[in-house]
Protein backbone atom coordinates (compact mmCIF):
# COMPACT_ATOMS: atom_id res chain seq x y z
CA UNK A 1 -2.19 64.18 -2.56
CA UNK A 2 0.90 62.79 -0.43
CA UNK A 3 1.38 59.32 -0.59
CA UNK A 4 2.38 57.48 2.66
CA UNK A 5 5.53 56.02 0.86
CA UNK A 6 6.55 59.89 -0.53
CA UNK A 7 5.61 60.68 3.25
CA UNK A 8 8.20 57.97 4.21
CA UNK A 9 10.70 58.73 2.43
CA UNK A 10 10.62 62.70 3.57
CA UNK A 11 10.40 61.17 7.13
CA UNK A 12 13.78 59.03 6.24
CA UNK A 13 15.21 62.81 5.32
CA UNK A 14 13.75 64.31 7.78
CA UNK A 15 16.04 61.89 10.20
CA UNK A 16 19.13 61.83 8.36
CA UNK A 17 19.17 65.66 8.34
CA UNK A 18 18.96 66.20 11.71
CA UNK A 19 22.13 63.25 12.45
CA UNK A 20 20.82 60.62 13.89
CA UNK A 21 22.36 57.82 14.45
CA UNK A 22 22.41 55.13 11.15
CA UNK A 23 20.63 52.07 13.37
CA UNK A 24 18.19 54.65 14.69
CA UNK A 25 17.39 55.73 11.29
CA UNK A 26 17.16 52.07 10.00
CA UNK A 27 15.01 51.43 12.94
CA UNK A 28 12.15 53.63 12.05
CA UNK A 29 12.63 53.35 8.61
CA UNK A 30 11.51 49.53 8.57
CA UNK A 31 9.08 50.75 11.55
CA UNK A 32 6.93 53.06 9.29
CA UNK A 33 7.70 50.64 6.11
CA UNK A 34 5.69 48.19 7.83
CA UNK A 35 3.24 50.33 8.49
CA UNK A 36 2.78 51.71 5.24
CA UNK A 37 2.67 47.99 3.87
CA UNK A 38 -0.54 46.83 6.34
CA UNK A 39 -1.97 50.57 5.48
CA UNK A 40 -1.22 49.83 1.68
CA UNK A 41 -3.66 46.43 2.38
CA UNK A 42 -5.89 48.53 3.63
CA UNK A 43 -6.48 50.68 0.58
CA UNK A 44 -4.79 53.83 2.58
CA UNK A 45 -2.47 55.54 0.03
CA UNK A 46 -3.41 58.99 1.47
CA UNK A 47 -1.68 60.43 4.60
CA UNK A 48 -5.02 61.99 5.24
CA UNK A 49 -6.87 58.99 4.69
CA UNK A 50 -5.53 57.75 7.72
CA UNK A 51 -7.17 57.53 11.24
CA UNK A 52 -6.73 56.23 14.76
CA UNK A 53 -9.01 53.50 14.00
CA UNK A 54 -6.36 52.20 11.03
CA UNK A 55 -3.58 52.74 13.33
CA UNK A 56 -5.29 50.44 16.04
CA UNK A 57 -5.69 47.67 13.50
CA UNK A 58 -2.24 47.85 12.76
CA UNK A 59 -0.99 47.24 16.52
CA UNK A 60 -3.95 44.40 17.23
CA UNK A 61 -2.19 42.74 13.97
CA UNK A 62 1.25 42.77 15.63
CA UNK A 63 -0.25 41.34 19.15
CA UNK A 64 -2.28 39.14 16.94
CA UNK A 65 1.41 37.94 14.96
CA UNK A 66 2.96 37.11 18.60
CA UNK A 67 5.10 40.50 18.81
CA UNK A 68 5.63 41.27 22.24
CA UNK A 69 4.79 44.20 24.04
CA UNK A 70 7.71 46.06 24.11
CA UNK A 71 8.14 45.61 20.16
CA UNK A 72 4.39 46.80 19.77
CA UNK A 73 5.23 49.61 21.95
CA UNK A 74 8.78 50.57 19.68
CA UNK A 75 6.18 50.56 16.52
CA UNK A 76 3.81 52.68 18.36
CA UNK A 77 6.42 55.26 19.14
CA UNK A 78 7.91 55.11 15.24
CA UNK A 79 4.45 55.67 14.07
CA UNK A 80 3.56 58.73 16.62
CA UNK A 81 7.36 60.31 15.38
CA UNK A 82 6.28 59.88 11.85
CA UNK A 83 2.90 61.62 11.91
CA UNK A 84 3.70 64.27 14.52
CA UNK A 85 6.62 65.27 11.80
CA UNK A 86 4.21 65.08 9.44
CA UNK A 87 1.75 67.59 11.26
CA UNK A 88 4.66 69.44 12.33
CA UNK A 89 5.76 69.75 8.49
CA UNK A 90 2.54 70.96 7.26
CA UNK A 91 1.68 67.85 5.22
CA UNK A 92 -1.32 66.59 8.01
CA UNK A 93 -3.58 69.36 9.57
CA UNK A 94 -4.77 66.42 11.79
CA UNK A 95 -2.50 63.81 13.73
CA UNK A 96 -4.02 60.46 13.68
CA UNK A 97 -1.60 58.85 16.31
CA UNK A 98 -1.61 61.50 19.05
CA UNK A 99 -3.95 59.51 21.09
CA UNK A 100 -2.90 55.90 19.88
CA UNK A 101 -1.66 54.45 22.79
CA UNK A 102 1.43 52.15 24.10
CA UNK A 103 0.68 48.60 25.57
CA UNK A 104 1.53 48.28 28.94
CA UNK A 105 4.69 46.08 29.51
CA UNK A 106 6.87 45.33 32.62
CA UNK A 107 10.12 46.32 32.10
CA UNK A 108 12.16 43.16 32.82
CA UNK A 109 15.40 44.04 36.00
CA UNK A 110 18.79 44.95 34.25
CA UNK A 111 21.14 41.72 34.55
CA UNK A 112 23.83 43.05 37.08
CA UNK A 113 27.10 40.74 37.03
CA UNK A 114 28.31 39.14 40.23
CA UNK A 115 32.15 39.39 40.83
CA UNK A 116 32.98 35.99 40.34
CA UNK A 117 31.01 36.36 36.33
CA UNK A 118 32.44 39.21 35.45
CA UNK A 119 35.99 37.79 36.60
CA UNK A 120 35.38 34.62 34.94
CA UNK A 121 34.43 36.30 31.52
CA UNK A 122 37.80 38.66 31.73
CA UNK A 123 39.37 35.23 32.24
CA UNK A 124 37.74 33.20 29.52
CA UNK A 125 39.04 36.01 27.02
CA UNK A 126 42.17 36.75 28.14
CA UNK A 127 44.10 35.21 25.49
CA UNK A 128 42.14 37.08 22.93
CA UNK A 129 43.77 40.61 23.28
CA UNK A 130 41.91 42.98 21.18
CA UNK A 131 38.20 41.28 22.77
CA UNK A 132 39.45 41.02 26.55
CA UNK A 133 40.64 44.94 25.79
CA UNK A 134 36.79 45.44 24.63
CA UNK A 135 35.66 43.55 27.96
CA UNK A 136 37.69 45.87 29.72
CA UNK A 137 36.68 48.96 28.36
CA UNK A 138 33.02 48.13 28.77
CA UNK A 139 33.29 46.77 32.33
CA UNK A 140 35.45 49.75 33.54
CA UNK A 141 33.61 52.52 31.99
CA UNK A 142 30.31 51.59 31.51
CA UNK A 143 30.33 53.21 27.87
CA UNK A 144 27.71 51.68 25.19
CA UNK A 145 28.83 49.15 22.27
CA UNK A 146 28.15 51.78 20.10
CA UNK A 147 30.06 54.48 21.72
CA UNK A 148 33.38 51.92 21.84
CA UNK A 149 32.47 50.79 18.37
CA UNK A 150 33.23 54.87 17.45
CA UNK A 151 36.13 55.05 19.58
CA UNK A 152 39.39 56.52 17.10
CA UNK A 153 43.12 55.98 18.59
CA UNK A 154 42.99 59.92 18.50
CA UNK A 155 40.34 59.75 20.92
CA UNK A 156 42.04 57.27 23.58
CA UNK A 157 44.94 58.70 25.92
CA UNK A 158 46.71 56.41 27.96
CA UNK A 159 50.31 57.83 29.25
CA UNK A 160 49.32 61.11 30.58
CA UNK A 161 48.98 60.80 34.76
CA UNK A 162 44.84 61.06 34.63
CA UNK A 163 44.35 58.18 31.36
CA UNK A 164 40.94 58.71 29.51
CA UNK A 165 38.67 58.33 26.54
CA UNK A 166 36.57 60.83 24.91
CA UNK A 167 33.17 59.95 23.89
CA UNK A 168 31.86 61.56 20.64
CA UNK A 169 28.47 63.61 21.20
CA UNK A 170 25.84 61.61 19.14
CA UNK A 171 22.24 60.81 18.83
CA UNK A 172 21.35 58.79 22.52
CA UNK A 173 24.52 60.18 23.10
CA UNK A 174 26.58 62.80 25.13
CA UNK A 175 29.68 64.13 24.75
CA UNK A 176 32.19 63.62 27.52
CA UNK A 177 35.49 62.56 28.86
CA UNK A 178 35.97 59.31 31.11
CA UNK A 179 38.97 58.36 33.23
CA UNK A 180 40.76 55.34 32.27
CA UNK A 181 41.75 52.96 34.95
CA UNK A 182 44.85 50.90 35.49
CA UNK A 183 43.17 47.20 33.94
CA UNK A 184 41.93 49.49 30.67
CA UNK A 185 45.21 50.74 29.98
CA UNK A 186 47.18 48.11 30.22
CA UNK A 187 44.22 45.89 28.32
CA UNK A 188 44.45 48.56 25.21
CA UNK A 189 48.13 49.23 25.60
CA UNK A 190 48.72 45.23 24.96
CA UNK A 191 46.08 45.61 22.04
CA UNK A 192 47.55 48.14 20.26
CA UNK A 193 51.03 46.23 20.49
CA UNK A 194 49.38 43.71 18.21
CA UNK A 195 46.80 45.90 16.58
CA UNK A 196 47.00 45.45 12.16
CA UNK A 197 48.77 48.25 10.80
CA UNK A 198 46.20 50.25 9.33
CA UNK A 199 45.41 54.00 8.10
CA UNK A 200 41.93 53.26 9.51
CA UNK A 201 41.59 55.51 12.71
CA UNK A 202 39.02 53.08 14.70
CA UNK A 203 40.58 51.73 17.70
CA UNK A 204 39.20 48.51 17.28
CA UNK A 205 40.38 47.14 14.05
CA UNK A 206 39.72 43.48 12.75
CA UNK A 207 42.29 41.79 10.73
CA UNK A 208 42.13 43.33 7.19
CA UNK A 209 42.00 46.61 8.97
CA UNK A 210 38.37 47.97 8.65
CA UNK A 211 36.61 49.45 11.74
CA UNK A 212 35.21 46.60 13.93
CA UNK A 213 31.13 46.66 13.89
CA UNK A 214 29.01 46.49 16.09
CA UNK A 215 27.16 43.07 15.72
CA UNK A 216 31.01 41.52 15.48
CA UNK A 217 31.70 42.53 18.99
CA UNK A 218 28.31 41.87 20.00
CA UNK A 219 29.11 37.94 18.47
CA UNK A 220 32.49 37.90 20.10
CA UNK A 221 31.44 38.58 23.67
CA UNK A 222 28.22 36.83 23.22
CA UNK A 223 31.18 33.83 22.97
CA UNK A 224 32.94 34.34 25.71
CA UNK A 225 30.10 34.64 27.80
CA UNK A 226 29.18 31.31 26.84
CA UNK A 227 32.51 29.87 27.30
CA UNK A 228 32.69 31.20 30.63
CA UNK A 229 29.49 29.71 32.03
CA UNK A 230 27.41 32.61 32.26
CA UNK A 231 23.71 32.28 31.37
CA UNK A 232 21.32 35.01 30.08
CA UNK A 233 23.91 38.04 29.71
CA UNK A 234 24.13 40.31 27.00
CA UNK A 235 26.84 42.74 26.10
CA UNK A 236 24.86 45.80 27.50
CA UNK A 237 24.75 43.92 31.17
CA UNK A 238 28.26 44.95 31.25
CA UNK A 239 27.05 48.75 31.59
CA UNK A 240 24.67 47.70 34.12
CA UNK A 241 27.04 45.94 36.01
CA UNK A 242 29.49 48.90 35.99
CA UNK A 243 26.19 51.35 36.78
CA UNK A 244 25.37 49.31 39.76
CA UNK A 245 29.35 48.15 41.28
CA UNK A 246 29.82 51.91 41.28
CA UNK A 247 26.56 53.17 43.18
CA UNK A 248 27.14 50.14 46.01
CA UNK A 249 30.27 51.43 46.39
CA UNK A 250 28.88 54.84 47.22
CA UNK A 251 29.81 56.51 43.94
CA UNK A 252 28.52 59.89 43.82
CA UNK A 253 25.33 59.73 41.97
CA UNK A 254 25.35 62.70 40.13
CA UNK A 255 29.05 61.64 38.88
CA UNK A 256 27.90 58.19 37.71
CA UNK A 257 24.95 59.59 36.04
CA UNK A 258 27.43 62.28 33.97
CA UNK A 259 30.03 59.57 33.18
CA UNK A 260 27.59 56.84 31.80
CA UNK A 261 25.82 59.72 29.63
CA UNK A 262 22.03 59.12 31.20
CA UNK A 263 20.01 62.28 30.14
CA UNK A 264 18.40 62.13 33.57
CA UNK A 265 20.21 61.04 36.79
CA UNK A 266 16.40 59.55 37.23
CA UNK A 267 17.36 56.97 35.13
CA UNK A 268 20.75 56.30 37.74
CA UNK A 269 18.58 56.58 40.27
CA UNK A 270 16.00 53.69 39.01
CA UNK A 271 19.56 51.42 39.48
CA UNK A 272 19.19 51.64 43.39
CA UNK A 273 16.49 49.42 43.38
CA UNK A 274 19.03 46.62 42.37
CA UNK A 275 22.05 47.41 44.81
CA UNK A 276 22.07 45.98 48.09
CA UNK A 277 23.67 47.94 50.95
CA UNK A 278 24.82 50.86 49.13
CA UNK A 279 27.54 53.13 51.06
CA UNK A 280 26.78 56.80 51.94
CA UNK A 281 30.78 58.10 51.31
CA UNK A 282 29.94 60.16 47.95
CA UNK A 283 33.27 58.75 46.70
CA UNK A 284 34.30 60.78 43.48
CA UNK A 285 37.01 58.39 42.88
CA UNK A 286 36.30 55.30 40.79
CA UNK A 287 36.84 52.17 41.94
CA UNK A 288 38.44 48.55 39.70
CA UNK A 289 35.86 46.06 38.74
């Protein structure tokens, strides 16, 4: 007999051995713990004691707690992972969640910046040189927190004639090379001038010298948004804003879509919705924010 919590903990392997990323790993980790807990209360110890039915109960319990839709609809995809690898694996002959299905949600507009936000944000940090660098590099790239939270001063070069930052290929992730323009550099350049000495590669340092996390830059912009006035942002809105400046500009598509790492240039495409009066040029040359 496999136990769901032996069954979890293979599943936990199972991730970690083909790298993915440490939050994703985390995320279904506590996903299928919690499942294994209301299963547990349910006298199911057995992975083959389990059945649609049980998984069913287990999402009307979350509606039933007040977790939203989108949450119910993350569990329901953790749980469908974990017993198609277990089917997969050999360890089910039968997979309980292939026809469990996800609540319908609405998925809520990405917050696009306005000009005079974005400005005043750049503004309110300004005096904060290693965060307004941050700003910049988020704003001007439209990389993810987590990709600048892996960024190494190895990775970052700013005095050849075409400046740029390479992006590590991870989980959620592609590898590639973004052009670096004139407000990045000189925002990291004036960084690194004050920058802790440190053997610790990161380029975003904090003062003792470890590798600045995620949730800390997260906290620090989450500041200086509210210093600066603007309501309901969040860090990621700076990526949106970048996606969508760039397309009204008449970006070329495809080239947005390769530079902000979207699997699919359907997802770029799903931004168009959102720009007003976008230009037809095809530019291939990015524009300052």
């Amino acid at each position: 007999m496999l136990t769901l919590k032996d069954a979890h903990q293979q599943f936990i392997g199972h991730l970690k051995g083909r790298s993915r990323a440490g939050a994703t790993v985390l995320a279904y980790g506590k996903d299928i713990e919690q499942l294994v807990s209301y299963l547990s209360s349910q006298s199911k110890e057995d992975v083959s004691s389990v059945s649609l039915g049980d998984l069913q109960g287990f999402m009307h319990k979350l509606a039933k707690e007040s977790y939203t839709a989108k949450s119910i609809s993350r569990k329901t995809n953790s749980t469908k992972t974990f017993f198609k690898f277990l089917k997969t694996s050999g360890m089910l002959s039968e997979d309980p969640a292939g026809d469990l299905e996800h609540p319908k949600f609405e998925n809520k507009p990405p917050r696009i910046l306005s000009q005079i936000e974005y400005r005043a944000l750049r503004d309110a940090a300004r005096g904060d040189l290693r965060i307004f660098a941050i700003i910049e590099m988020l704003l001007q790239t439209g990389i993810r927190i987590g990709e600048l939270a892996r960024i190494t001063i190895e990775d970052i070069e700013l005095d050849s004639e075409t400046p740029s930052v390479y992006i590590k290929p991870q989980e959620g992730s592609n590898e590639r090379t973004i052009p670096l323009n004139r407000p990045v550099v000189e925002a990291v350049k004036k960084y690194l001038e004050v920058r802790p000495k440190s053997p610790n590669k990161a380029l975003f340092i904090t003062k003792t010298g470890r590798a600045l996390l995620i949730r800390n830059i997260r906290t620090a912009i989450d500041r200086y948004f509210r210093l600066s006035g603007i309501k309901g942002a969040k860090v990621n809105d700076l990526r949106h804003t970048w996606v969508a400046h760039h397309l009204s500009a008449g970006t070329s598509l495809v080239l947005i879509s390769k530079l902000a790492g979207h699997k699919r240039v359907s997802t770029t495409e799903r931004y168009l919705q959102y720009v007003q009066g976008r230009s037809t040029e095809g530019k291939v040359k990015l524009e300052e924010l």
